[in-house]
Protein backbone atom coordinates (compact mmCIF):
# COMPACT_ATOMS: atom_id res chain seq x y z
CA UNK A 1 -9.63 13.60 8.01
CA UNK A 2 -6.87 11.19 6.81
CA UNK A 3 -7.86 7.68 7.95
CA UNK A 4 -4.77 5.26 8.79
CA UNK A 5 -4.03 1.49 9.90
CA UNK A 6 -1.28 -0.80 10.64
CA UNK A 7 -0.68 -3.38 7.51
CA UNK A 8 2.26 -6.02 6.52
CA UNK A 9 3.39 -6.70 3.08
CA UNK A 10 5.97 -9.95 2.34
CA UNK A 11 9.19 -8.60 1.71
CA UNK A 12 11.59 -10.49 0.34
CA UNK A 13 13.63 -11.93 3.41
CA UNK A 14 11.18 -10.44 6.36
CA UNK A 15 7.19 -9.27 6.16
CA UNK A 16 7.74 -5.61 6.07
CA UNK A 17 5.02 -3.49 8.92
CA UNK A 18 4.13 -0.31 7.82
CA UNK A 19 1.25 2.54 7.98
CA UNK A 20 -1.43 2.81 5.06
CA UNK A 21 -2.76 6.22 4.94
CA UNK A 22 -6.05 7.24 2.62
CA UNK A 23 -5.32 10.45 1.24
CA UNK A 24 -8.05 11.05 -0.19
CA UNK A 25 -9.70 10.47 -4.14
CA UNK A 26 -9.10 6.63 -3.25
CA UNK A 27 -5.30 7.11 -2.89
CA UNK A 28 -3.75 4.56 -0.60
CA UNK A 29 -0.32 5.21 0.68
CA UNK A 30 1.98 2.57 2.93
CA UNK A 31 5.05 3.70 4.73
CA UNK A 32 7.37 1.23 6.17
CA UNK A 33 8.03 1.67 9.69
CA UNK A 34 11.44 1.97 9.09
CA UNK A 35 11.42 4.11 6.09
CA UNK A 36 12.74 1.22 3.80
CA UNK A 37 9.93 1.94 1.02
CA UNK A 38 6.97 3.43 0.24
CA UNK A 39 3.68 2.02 -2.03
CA UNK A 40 0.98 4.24 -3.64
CA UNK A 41 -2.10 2.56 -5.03
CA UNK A 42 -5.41 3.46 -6.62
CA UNK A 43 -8.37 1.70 -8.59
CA UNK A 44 -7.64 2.98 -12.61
CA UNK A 45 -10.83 3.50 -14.64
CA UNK A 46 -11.80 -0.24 -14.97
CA UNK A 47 -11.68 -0.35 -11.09
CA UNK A 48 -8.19 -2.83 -10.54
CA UNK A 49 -6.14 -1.76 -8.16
CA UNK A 50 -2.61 -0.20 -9.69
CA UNK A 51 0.98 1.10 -8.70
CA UNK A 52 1.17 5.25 -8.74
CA UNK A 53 4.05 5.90 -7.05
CA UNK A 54 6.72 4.07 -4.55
CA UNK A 55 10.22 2.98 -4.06
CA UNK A 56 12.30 1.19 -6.04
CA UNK A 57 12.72 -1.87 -6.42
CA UNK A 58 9.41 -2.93 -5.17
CA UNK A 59 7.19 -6.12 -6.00
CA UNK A 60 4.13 -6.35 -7.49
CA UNK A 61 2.55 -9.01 -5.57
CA UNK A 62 2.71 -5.86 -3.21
CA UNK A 63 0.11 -3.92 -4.72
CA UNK A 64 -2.85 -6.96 -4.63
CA UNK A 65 -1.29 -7.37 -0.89
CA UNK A 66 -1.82 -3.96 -0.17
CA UNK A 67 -5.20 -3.69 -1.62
CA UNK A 68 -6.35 -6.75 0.31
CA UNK A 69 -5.95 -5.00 3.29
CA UNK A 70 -7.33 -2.41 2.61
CA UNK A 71 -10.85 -3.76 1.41
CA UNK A 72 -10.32 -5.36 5.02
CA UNK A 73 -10.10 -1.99 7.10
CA UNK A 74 -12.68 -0.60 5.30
């Protein structure tokens, strides 16, 4: 069973609210609410949280955003 909550990244002019999905192997996915981007993180082999897949242009203080929050719903 896919396990979801509500998180906020900083976008650029307004926080952007989205939903973070866990789909499974430690795969973290965000949607924005309104469909303005996407975010897809994982730990790599030393265990730091990195970018797998997304929208463009995105930033990277996203992904250590992202990843707080997540270690928080957990």
């Amino acid at each position: 069973m896919e396990q979801q909550f509500e998180a906020v990244l900083t976008g650029t002019d307004t926080p952007v609210t989205g939903i973070v999905t866990q789909t499974g192997n430690g795969i973290y996915e965000f949607k924005a609410i309104d469909e303005s981007m996407e975010l897809t993180i994982a730990r790599d082999s030393q265990g730091n949280w990195e970018r797998i897949a997304g929208s463009e242009p995105y930033l990277s203080s996203w992904i250590d955003e992202l990843a707080e929050q997540i270690q928080t719903s957990l």
